[in-house]
Structure formats: C-alpha cells, structure tokens
PDB file of N, CA and C in Angstrom:
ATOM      1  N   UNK A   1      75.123 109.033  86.590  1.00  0.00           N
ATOM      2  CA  UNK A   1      73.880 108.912  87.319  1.00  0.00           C
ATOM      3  C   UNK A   1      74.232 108.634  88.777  1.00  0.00           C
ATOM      4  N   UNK A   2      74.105 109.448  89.896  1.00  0.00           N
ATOM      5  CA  UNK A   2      73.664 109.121  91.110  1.00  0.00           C
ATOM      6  C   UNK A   2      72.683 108.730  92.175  1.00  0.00           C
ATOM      7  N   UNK A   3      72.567 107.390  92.622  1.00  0.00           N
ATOM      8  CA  UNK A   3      71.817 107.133  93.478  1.00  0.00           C
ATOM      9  C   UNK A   3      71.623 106.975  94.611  1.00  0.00           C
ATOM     10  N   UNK A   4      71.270 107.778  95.357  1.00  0.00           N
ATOM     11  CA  UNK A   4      70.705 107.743  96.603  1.00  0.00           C
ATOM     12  C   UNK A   4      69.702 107.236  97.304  1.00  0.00           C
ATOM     13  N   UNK A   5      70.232 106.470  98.427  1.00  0.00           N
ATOM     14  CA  UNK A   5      69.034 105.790  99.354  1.00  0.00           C
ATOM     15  C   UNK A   5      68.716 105.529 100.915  1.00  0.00           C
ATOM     16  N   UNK A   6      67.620 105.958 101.229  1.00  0.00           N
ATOM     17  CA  UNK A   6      67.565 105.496 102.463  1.00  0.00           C
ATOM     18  C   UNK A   6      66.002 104.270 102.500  1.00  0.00           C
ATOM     19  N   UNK A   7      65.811 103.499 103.634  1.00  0.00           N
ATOM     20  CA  UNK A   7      65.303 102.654 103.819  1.00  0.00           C
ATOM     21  C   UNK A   7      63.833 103.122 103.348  1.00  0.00           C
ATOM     22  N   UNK A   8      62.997 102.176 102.834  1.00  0.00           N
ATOM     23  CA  UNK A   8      61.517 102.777 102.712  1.00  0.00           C
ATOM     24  C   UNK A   8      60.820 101.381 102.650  1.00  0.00           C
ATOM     25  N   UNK A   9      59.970 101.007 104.114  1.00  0.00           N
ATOM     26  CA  UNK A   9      59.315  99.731 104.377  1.00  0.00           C
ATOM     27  C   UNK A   9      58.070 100.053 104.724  1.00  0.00           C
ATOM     28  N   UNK A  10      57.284  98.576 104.583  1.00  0.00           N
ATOM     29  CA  UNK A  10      55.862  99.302 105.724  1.00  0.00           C
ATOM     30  C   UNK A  10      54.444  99.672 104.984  1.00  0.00           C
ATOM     31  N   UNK A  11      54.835  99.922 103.909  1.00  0.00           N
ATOM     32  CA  UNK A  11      53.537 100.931 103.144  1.00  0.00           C
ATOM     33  C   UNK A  11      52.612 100.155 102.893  1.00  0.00           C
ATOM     34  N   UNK A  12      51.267 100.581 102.876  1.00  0.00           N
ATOM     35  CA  UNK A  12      50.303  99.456 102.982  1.00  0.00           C
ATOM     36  C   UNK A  12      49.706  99.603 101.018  1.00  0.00           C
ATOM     37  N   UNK A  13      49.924 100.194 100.324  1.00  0.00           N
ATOM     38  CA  UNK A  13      49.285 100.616  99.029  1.00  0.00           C
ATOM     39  C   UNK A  13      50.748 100.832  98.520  1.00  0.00           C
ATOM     40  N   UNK A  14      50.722 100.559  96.748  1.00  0.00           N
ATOM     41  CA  UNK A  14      51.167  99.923  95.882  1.00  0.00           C
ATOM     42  C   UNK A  14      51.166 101.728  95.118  1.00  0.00           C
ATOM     43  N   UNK A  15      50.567 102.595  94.821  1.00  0.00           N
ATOM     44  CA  UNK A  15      50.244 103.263  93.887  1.00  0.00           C
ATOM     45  C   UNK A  15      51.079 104.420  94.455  1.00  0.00           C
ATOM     46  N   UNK A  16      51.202 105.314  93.739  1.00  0.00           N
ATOM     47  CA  UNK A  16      51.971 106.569  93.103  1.00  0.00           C
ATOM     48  C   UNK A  16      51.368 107.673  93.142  1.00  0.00           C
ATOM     49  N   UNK A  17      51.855 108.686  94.287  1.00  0.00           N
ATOM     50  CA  UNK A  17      51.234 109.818  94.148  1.00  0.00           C
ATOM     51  C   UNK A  17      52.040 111.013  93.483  1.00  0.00           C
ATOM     52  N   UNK A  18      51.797 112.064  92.512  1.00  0.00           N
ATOM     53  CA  UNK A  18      52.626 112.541  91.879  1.00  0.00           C
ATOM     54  C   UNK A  18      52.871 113.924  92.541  1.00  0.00           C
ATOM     55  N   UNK A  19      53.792 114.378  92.741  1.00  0.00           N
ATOM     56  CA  UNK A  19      54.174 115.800  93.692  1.00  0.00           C
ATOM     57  C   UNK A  19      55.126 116.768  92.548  1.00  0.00           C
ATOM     58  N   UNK A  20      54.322 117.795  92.348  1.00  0.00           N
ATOM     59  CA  UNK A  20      55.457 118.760  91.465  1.00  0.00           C
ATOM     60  C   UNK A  20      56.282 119.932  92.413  1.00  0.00           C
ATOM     61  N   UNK A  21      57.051 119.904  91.878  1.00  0.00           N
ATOM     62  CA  UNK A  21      58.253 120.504  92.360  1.00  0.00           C
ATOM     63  C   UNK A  21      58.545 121.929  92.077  1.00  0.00           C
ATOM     64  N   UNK A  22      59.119 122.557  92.790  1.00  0.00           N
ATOM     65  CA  UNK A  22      59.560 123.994  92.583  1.00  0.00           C
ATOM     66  C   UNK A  22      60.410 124.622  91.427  1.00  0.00           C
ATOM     67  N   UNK A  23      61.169 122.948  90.581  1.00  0.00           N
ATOM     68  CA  UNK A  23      61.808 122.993  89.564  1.00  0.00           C
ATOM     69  C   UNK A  23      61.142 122.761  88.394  1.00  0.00           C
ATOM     70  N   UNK A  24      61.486 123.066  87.227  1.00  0.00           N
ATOM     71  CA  UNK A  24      60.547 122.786  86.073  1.00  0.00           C
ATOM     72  C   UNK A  24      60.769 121.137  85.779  1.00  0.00           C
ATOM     73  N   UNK A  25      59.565 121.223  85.626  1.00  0.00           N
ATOM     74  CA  UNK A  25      58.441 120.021  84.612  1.00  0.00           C
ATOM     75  C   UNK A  25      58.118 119.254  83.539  1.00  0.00           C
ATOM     76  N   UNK A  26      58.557 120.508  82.592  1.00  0.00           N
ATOM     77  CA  UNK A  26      57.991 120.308  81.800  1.00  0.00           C
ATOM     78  C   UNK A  26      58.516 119.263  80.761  1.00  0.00           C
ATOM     79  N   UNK A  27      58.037 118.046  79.975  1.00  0.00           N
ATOM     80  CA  UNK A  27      58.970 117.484  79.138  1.00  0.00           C
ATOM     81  C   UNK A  27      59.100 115.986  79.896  1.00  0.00           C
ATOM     82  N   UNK A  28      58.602 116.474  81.292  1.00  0.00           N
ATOM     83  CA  UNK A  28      59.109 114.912  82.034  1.00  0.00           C
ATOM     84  C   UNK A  28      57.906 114.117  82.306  1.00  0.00           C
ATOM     85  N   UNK A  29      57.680 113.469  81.448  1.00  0.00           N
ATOM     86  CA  UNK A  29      56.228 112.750  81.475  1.00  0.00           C
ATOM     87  C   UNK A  29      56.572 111.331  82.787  1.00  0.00           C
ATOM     88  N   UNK A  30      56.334 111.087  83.930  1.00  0.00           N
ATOM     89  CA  UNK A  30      56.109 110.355  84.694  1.00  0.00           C
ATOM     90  C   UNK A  30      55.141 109.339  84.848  1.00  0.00           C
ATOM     91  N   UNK A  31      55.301 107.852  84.311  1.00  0.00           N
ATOM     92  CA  UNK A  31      54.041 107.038  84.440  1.00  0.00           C
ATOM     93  C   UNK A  31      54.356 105.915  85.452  1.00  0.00           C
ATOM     94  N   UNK A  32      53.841 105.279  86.503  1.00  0.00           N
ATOM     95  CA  UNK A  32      54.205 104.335  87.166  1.00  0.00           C
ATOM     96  C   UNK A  32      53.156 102.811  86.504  1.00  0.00           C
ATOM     97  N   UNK A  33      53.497 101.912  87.107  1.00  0.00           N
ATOM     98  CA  UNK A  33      53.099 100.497  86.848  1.00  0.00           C
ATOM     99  C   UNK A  33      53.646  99.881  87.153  1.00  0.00           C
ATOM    100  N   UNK A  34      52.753  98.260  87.870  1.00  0.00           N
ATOM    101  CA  UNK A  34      53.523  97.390  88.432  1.00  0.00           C
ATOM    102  C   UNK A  34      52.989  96.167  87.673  1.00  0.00           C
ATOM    103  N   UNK A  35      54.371  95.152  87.177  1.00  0.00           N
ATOM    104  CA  UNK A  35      54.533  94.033  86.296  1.00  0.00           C
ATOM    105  C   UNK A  35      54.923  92.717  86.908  1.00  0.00           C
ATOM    106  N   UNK A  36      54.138  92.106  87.862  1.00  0.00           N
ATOM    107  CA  UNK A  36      54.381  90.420  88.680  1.00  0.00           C
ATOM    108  C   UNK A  36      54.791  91.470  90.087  1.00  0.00           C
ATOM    109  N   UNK A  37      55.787  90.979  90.447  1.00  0.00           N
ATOM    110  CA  UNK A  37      56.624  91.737  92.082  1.00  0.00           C
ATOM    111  C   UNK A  37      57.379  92.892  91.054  1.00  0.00           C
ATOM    112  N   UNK A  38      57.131  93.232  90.749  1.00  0.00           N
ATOM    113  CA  UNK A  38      58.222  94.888  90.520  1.00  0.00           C
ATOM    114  C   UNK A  38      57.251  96.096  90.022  1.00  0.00           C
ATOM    115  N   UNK A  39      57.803  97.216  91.096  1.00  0.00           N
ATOM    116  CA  UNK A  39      57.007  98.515  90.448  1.00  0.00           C
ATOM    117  C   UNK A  39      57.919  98.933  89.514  1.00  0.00           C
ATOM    118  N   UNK A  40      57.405  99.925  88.708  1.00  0.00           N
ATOM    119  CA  UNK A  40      58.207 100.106  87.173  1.00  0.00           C
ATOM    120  C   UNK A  40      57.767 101.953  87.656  1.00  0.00           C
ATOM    121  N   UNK A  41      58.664 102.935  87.084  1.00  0.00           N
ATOM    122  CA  UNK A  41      58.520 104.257  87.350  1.00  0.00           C
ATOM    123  C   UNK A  41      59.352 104.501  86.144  1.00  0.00           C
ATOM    124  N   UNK A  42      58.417 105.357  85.143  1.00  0.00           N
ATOM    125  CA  UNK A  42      59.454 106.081  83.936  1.00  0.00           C
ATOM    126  C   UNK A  42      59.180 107.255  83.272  1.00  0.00           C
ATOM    127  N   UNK A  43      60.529 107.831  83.121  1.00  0.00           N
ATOM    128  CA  UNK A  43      60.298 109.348  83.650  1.00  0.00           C
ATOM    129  C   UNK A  43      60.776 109.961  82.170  1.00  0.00           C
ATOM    130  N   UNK A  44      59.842 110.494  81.325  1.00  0.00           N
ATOM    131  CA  UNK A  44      60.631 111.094  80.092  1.00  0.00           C
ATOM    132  C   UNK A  44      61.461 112.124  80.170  1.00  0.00           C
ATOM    133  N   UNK A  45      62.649 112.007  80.274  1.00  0.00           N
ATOM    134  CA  UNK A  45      63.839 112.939  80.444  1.00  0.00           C
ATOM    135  C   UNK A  45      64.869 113.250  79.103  1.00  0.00           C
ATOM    136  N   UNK A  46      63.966 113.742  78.343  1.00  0.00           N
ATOM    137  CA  UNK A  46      65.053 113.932  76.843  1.00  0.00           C
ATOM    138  C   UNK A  46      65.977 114.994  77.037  1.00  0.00           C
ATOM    139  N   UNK A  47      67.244 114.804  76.279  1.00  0.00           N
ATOM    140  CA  UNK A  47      68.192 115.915  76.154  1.00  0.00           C
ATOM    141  C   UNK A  47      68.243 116.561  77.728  1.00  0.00           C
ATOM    142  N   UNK A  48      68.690 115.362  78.711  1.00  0.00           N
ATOM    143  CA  UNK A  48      69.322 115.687  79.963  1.00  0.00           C
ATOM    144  C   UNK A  48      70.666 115.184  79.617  1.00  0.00           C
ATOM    145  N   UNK A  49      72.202 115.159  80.307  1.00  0.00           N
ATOM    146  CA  UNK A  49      73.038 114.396  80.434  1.00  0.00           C
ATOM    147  C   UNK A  49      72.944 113.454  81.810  1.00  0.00           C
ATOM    148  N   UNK A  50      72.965 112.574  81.265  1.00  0.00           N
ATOM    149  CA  UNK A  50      73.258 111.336  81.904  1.00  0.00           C
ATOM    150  C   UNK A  50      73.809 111.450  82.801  1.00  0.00           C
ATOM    151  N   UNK A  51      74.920 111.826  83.167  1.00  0.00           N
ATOM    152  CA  UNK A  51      75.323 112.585  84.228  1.00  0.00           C
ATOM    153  C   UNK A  51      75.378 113.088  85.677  1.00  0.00           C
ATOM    154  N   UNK A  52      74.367 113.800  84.871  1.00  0.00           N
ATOM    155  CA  UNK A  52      73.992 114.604  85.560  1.00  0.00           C
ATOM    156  C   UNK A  52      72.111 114.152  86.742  1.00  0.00           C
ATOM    157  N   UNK A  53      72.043 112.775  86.140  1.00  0.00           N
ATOM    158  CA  UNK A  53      70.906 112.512  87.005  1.00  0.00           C
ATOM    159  C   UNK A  53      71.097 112.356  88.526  1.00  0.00           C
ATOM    160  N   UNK A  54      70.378 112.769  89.463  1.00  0.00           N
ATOM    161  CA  UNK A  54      70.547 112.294  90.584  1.00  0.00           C
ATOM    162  C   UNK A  54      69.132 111.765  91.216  1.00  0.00           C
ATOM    163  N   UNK A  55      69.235 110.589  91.591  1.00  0.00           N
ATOM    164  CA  UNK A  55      67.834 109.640  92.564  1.00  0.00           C
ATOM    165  C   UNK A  55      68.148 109.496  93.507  1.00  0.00           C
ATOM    166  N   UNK A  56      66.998 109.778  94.010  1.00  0.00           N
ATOM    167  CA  UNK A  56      67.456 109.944  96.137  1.00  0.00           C
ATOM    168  C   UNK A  56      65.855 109.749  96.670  1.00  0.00           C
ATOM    169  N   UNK A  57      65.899 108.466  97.788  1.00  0.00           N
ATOM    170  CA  UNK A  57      64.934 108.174  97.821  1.00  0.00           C
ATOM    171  C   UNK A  57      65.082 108.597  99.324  1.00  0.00           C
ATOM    172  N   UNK A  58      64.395 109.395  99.999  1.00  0.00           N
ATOM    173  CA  UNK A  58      64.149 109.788 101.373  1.00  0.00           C
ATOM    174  C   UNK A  58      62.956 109.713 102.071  1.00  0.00           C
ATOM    175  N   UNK A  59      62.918 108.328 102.816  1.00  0.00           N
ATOM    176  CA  UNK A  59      61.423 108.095 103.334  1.00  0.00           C
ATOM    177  C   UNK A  59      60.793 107.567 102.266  1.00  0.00           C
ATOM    178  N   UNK A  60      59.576 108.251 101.838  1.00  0.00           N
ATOM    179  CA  UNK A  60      58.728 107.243 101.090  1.00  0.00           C
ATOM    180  C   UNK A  60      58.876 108.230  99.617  1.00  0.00           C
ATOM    181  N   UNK A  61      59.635 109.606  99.680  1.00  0.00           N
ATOM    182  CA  UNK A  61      59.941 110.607  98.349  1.00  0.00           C
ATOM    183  C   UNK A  61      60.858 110.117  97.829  1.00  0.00           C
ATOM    184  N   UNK A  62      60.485 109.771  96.493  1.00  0.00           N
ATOM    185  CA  UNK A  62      61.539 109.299  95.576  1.00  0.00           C
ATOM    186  C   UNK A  62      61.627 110.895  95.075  1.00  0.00           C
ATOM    187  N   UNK A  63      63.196 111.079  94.582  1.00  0.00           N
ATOM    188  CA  UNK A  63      62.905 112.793  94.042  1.00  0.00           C
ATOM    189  C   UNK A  63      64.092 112.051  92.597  1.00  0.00           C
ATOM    190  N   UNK A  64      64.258 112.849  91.520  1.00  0.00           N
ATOM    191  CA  UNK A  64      64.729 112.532  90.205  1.00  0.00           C
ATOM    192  C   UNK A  64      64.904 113.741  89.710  1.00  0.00           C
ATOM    193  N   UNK A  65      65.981 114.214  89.431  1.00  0.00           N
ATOM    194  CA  UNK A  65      66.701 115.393  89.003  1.00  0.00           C
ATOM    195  C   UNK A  65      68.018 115.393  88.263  1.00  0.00           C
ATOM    196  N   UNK A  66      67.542 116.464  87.058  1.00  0.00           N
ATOM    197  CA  UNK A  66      68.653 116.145  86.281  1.00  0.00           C
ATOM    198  C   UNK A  66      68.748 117.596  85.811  1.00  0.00           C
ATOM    199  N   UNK A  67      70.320 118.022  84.652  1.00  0.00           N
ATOM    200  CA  UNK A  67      70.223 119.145  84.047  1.00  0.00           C
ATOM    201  C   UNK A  67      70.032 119.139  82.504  1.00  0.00           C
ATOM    202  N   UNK A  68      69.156 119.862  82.143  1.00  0.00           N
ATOM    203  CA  UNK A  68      68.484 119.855  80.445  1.00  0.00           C
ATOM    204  C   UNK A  68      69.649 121.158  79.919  1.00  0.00           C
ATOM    205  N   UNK A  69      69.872 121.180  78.572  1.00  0.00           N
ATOM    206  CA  UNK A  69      69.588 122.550  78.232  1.00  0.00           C
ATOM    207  C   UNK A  69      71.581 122.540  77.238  1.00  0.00           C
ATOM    208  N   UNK A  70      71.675 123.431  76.696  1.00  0.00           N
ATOM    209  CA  UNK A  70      72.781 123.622  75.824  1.00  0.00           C
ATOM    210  C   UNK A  70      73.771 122.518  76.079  1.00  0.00           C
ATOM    211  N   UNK A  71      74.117 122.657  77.723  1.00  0.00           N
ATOM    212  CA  UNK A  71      75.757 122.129  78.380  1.00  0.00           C
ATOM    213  C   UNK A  71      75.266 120.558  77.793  1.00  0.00           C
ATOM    214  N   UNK A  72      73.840 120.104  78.211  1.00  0.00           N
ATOM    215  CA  UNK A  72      73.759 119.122  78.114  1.00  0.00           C
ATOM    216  C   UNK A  72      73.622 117.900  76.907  1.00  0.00           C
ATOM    217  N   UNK A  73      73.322 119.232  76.033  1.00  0.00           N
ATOM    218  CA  UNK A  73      73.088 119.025  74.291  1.00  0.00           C
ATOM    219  C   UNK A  73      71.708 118.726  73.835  1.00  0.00           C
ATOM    220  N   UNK A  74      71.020 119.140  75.068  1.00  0.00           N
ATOM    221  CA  UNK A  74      69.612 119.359  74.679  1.00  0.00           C
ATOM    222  C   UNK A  74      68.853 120.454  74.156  1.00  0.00           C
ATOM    223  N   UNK A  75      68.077 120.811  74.465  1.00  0.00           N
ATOM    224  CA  UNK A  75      66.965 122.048  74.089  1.00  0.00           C
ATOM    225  C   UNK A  75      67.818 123.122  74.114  1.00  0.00           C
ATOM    226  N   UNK A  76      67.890 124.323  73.188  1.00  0.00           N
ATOM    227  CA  UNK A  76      68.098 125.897  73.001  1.00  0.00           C
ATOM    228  C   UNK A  76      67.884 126.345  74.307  1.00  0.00           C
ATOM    229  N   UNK A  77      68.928 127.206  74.683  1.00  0.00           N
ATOM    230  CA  UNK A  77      68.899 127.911  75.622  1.00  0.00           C
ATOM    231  C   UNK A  77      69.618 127.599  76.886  1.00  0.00           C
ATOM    232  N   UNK A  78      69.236 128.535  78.072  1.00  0.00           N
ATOM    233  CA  UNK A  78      70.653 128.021  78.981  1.00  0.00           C
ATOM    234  C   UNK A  78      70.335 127.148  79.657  1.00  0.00           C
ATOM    235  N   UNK A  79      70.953 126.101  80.252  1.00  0.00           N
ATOM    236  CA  UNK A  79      70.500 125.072  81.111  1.00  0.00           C
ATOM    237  C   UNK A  79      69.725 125.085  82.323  1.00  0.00           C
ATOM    238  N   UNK A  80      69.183 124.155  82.532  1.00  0.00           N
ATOM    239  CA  UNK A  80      67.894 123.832  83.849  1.00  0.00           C
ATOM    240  C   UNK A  80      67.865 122.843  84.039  1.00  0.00           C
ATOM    241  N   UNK A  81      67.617 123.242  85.772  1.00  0.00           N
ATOM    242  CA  UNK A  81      67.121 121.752  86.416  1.00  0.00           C
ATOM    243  C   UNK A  81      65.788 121.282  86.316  1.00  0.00           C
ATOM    244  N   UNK A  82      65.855 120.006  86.043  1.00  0.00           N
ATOM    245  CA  UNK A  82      64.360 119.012  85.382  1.00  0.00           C
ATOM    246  C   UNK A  82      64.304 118.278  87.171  1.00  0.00           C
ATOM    247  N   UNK A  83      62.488 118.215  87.289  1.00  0.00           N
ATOM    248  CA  UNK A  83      62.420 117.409  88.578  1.00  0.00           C
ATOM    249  C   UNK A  83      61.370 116.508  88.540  1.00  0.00           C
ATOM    250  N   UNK A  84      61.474 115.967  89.429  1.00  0.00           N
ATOM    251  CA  UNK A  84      59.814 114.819  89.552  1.00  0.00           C
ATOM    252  C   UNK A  84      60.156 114.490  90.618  1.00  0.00           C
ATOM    253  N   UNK A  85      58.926 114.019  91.272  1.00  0.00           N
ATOM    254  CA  UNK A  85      58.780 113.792  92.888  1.00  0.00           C
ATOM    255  C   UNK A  85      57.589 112.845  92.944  1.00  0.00           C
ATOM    256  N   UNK A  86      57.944 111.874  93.170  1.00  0.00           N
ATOM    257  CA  UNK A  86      56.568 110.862  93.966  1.00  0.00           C
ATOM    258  C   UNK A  86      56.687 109.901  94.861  1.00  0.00           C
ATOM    259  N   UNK A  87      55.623 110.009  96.048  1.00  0.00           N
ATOM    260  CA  UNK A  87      55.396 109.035  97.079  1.00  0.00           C
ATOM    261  C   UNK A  87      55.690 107.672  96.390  1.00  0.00           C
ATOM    262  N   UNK A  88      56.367 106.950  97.066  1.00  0.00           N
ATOM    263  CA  UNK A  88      56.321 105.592  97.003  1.00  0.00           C
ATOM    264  C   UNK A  88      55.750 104.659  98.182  1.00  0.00           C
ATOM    265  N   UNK A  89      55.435 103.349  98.176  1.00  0.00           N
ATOM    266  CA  UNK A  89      54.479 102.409  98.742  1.00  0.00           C
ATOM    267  C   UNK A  89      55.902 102.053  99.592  1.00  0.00           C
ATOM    268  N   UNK A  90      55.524 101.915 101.047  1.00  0.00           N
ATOM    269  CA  UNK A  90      56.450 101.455 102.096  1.00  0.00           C
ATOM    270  C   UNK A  90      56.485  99.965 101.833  1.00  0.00           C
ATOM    271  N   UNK A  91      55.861  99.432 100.817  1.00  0.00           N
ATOM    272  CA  UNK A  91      56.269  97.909 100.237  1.00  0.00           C
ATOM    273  C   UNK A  91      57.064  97.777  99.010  1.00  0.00           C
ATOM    274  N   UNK A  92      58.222  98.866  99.039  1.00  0.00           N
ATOM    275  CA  UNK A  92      58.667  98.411  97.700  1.00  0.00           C
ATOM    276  C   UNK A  92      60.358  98.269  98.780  1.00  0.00           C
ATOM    277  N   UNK A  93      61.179  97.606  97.455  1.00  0.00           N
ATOM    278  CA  UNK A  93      62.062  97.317  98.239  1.00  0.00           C
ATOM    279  C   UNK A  93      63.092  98.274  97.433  1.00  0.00           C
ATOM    280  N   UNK A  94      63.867  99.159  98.012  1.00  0.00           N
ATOM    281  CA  UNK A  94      64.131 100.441  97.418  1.00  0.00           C
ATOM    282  C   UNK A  94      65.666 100.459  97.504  1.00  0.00           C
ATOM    283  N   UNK A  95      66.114  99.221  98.675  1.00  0.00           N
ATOM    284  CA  UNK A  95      67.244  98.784  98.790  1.00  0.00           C
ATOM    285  C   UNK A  95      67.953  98.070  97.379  1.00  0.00           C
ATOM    286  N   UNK A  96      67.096  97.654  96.571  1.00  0.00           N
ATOM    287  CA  UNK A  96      67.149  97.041  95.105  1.00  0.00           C
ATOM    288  C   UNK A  96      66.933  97.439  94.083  1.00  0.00           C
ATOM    289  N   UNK A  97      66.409  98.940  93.714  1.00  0.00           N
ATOM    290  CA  UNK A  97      66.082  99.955  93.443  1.00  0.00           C
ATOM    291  C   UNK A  97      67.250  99.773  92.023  1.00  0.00           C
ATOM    292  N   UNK A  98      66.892  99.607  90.893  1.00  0.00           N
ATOM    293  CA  UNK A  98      67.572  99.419  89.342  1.00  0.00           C
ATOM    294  C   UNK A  98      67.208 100.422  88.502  1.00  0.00           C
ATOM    295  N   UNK A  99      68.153 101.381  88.270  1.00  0.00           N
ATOM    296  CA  UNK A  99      67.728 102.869  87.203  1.00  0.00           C
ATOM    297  C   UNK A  99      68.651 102.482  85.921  1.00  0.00           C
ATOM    298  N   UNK A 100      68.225 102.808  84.672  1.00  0.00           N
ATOM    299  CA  UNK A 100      68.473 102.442  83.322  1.00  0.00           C
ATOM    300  C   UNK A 100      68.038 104.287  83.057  1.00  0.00           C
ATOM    301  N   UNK A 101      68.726 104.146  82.082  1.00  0.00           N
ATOM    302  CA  UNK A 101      68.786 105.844  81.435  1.00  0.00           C
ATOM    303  C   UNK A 101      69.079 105.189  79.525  1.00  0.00           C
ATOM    304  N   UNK A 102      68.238 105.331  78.784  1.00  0.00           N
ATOM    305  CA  UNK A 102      67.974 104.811  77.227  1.00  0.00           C
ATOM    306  C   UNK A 102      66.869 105.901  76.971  1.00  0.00           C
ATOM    307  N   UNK A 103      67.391 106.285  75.165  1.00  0.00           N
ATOM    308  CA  UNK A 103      66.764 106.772  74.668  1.00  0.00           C
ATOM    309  C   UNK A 103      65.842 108.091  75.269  1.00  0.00           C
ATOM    310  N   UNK A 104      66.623 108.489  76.527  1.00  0.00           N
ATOM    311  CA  UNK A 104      65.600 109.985  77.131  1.00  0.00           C
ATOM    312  C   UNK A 104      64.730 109.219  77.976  1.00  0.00           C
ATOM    313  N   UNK A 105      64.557 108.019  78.182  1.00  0.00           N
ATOM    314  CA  UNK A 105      63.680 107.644  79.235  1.00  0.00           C
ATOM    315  C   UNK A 105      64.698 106.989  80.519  1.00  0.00           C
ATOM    316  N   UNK A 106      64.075 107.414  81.735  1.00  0.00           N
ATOM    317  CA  UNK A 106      64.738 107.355  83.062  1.00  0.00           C
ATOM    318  C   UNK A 106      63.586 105.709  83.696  1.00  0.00           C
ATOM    319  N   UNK A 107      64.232 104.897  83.506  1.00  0.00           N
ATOM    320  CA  UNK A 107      63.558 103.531  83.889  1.00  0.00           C
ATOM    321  C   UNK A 107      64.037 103.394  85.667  1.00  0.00           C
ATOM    322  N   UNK A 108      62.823 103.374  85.867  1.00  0.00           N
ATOM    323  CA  UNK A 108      63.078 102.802  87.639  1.00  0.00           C
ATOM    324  C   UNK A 108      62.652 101.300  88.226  1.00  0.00           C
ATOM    325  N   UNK A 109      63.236 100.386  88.623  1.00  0.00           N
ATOM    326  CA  UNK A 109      62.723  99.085  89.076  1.00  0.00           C
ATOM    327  C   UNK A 109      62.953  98.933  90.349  1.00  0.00           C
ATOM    328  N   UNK A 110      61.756  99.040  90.885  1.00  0.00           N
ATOM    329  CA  UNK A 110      62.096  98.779  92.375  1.00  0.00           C
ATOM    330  C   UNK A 110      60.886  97.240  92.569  1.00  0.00           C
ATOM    331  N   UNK A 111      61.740  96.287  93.048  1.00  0.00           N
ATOM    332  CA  UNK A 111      61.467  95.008  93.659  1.00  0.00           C
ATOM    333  C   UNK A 111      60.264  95.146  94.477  1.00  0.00           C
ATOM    334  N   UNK A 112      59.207  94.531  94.719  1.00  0.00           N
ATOM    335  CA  UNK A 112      57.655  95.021  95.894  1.00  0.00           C
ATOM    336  C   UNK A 112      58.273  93.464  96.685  1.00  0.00           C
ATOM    337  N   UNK A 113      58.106  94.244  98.291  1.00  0.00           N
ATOM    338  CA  UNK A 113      59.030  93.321  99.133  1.00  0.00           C
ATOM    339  C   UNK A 113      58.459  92.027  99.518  1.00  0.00           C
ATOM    340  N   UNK A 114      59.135  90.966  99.444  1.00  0.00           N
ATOM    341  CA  UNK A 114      58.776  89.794 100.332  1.00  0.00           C
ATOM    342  C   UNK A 114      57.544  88.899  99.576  1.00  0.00           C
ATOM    343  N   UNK A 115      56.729  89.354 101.187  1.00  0.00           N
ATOM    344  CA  UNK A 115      55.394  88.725 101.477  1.00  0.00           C
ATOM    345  C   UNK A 115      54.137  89.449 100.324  1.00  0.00           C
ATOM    346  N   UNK A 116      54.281  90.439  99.992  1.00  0.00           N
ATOM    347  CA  UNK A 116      53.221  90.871  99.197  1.00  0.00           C
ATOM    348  C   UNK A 116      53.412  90.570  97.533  1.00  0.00           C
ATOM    349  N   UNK A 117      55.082  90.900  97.148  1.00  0.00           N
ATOM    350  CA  UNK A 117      54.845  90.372  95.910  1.00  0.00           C
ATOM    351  C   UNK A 117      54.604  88.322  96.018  1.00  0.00           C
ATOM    352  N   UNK A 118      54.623  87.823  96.805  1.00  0.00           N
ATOM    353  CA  UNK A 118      54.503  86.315  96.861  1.00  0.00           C
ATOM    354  C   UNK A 118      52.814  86.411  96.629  1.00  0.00           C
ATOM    355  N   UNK A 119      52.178  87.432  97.190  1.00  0.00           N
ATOM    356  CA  UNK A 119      50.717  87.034  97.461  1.00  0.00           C
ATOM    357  C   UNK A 119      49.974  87.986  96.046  1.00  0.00           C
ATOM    358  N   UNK A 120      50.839  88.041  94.911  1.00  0.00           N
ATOM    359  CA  UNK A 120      50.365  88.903  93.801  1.00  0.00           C
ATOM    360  C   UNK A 120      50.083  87.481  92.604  1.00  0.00           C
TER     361      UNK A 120
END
C-alpha cells in the first residue's frame, strides 16, 4: 500500500463529496462518517492486491486506486484499475491520515484538526 500526501487545512465543512473517475467503479462501495474527532472513509475494494493500493491526497482530492482482476486473484478476467475520488474537509488532519486494508475493505482515518474536533 502506498501513501501519498500533501497538506490539506482550512475547510470549513466536515462532509464528503463523491467524484467518479475515468477508471472503473464498480464493486467499490465508498461510505464516509465521522466518530468523536475522526473522519472514517471506507472503500469496498474486494479481490484488489494489497499492493497494489495507492492513496494520494492532493489539496482537498483524496484519490484511492488499486489493481483488481486475475494477477491480483480476484474477479475472472484481465486486470483493472479500481478508483474513487472524494473532496475532503480542509479540517481534517491528513498529515495523520491511518489506512488499514482487511477483509476487501480499504479503512481511512483521518484525525478532524485541533480546534474543531475539541468543539464536537
């Protein structure tokens, strides 16, 4: 699993906008939620290799990409790239940013910074 990051501060809203991608979709069920100070992002990614994930957060686009398909010991047929894309809140702290990969699900924990998770 690779993670990538650049800074993402500032954001005045908490919520998740979902952006589809030029890569296929399908299979990757994306739900966000936030639990005390931490946003939670989880991404159903079955029969990807582990691997092969890469998270790269640029600006306020979190992007999540991985490869499905034979090589990987997933689904029939030849392999593909799996994507998901969503805005994140310039209040999360992305510098702290915790990815878990279990059971086909892609777990994201990103910390909500400072002053706002204190005032939750």
């Amino acid at each position: 699993m690779v993670l990538r990051n650049a800074t993402v501060r500032d954001h005045d809203r908490l919520t998740a906008r979902v952006l589809d991608s030029h890569t296929r979709t399908s299979g990757c069920r994306l739900e966000t939620y936030r639990d005390r100070d931490t946003f939670h992002v989880d991404i159903d990614l079955p029969g990807v290799d582990p691997a092969s994930i890469d998270i790269a957060v640029e600006g306020r686009l979190l992007t999540v990409r991985a490869q499905r398909g034979t090589a990987a010991g997933g689904t029939d047929g030849p392999a593909h790239e799996v994507s998901r894309e969503t805005v994140l809140s310039e209040t999360l702290d992305t510098d702290r940013l915790d990815a878990r990969y279990e059971n086909g699900v892609l777990t994201l924990r990103i910390p909500i910074a400072g002053e706002l998770a204190a005032a939750a």
